[in-house]
N, C-alpha and C. Protein backbone atom coordinates (compact mmCIF):
# COMPACT_ATOMS: atom_id res chain seq x y z
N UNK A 1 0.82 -1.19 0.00
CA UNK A 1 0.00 0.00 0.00
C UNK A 1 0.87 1.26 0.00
N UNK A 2 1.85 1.26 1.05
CA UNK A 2 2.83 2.52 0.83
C UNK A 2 3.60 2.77 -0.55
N UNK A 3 3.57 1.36 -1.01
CA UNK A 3 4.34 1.83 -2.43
C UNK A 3 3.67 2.40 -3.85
N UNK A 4 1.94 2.20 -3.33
CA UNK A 4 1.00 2.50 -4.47
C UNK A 4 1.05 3.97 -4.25
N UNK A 5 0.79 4.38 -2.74
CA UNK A 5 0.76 5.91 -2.42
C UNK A 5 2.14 6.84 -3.48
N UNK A 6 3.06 6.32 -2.87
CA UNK A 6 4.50 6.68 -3.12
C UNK A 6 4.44 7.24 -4.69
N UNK A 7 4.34 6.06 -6.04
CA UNK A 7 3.72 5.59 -6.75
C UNK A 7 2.90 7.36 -7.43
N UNK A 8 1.72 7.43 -6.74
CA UNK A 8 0.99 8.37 -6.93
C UNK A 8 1.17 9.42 -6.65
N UNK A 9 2.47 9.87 -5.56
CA UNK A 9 2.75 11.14 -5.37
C UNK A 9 3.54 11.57 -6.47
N UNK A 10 4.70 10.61 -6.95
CA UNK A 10 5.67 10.24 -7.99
C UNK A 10 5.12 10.68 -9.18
N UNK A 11 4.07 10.37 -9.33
CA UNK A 11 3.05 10.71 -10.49
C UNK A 11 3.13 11.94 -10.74
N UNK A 12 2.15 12.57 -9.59
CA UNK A 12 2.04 14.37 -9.58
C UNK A 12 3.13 15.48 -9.82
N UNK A 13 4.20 14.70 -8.85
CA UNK A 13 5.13 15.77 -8.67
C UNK A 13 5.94 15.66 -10.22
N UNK A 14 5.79 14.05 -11.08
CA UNK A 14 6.74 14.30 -12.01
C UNK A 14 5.79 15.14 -13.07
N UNK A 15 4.48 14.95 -13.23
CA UNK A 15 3.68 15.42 -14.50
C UNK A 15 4.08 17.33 -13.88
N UNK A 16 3.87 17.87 -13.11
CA UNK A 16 4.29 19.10 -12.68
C UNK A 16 5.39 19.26 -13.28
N UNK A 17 6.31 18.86 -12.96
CA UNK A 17 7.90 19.33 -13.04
C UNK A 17 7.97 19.23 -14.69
N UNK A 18 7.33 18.06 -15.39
CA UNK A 18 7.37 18.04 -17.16
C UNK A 18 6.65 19.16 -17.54
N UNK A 19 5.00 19.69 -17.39
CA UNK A 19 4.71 20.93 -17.46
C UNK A 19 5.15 21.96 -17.07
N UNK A 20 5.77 22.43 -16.14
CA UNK A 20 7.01 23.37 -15.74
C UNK A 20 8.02 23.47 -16.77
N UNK A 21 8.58 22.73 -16.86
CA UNK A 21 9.52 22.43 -17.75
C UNK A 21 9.05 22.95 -19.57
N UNK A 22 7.92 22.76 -19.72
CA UNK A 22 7.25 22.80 -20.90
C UNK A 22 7.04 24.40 -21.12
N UNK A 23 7.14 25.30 -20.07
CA UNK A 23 6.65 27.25 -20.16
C UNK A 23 8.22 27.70 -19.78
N UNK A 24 9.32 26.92 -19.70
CA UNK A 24 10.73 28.01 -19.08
C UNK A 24 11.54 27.64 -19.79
N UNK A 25 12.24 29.24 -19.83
CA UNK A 25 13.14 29.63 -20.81
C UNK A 25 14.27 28.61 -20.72
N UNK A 26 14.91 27.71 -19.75
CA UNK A 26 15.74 26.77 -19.82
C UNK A 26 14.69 25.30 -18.98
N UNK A 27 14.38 24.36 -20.14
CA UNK A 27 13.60 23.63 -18.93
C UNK A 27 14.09 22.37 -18.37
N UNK A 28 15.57 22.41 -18.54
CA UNK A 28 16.30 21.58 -18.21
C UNK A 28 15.82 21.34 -16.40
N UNK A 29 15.41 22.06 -15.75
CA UNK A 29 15.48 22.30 -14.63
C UNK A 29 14.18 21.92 -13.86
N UNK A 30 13.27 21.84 -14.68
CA UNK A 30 11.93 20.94 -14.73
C UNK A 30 12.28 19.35 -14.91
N UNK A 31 12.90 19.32 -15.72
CA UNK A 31 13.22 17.83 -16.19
C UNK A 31 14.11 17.38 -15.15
N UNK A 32 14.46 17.61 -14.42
CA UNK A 32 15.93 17.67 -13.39
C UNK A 32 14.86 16.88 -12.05
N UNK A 33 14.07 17.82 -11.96
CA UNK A 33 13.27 17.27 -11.13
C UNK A 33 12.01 16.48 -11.34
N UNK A 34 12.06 16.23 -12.59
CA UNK A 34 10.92 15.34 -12.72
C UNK A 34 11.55 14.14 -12.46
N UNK A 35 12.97 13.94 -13.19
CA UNK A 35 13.71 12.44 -13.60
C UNK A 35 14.02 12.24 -12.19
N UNK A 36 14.93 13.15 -11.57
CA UNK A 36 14.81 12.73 -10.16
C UNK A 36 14.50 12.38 -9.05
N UNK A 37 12.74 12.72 -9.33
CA UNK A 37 11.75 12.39 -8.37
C UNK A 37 11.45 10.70 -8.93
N UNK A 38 11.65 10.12 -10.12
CA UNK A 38 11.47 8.76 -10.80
C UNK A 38 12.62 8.19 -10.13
N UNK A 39 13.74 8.34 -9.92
CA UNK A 39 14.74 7.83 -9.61
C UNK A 39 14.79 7.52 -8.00
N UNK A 40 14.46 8.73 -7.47
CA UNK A 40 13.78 8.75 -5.70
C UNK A 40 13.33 7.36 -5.17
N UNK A 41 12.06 7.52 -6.45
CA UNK A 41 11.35 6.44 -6.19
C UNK A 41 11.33 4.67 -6.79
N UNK A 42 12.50 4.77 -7.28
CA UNK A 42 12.81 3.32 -8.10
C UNK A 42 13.72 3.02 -6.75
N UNK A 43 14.75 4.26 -6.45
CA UNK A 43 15.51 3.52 -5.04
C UNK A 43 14.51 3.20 -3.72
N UNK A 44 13.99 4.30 -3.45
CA UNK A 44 13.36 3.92 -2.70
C UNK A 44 12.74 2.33 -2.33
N UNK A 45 11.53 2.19 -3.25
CA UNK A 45 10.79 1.30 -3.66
C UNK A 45 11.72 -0.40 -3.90
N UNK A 46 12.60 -0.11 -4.61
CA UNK A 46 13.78 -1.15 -4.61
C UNK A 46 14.79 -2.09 -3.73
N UNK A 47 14.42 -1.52 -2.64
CA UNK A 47 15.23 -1.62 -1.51
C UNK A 47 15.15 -2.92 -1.00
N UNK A 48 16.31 -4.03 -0.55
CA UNK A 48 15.63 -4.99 -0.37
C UNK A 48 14.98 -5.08 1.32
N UNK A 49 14.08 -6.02 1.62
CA UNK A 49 13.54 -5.84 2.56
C UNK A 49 14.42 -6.71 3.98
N UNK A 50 14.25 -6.22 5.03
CA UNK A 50 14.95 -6.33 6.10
C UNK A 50 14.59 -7.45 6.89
């Protein structure tokens, strides 16, 4: 269940950061944080369990 949430925040914050990215004059910086919020969450999520 925490990883569906996770999952869905991952969602928001990356579709934001690609539309951000989509109105600025450099949108490298949108994309910075979109890819990185995907990456957050592949480690995260990946982790083996304890």
């Amino acid at each position: 269940m925490k990883n569906v949430v996770l999952f869905f925040i991952t969602c928001i914050i990356a579709t934001i950061g690609f539309f951000a990215a989509l109105s600025m004059k450099t949108p490298w910086i949108g994309f910075g944080v979109a890819f990185s919020v995907w990456l957050l969450f592949i480690w995260i999520t990946t982790e083996p369990q304890r």
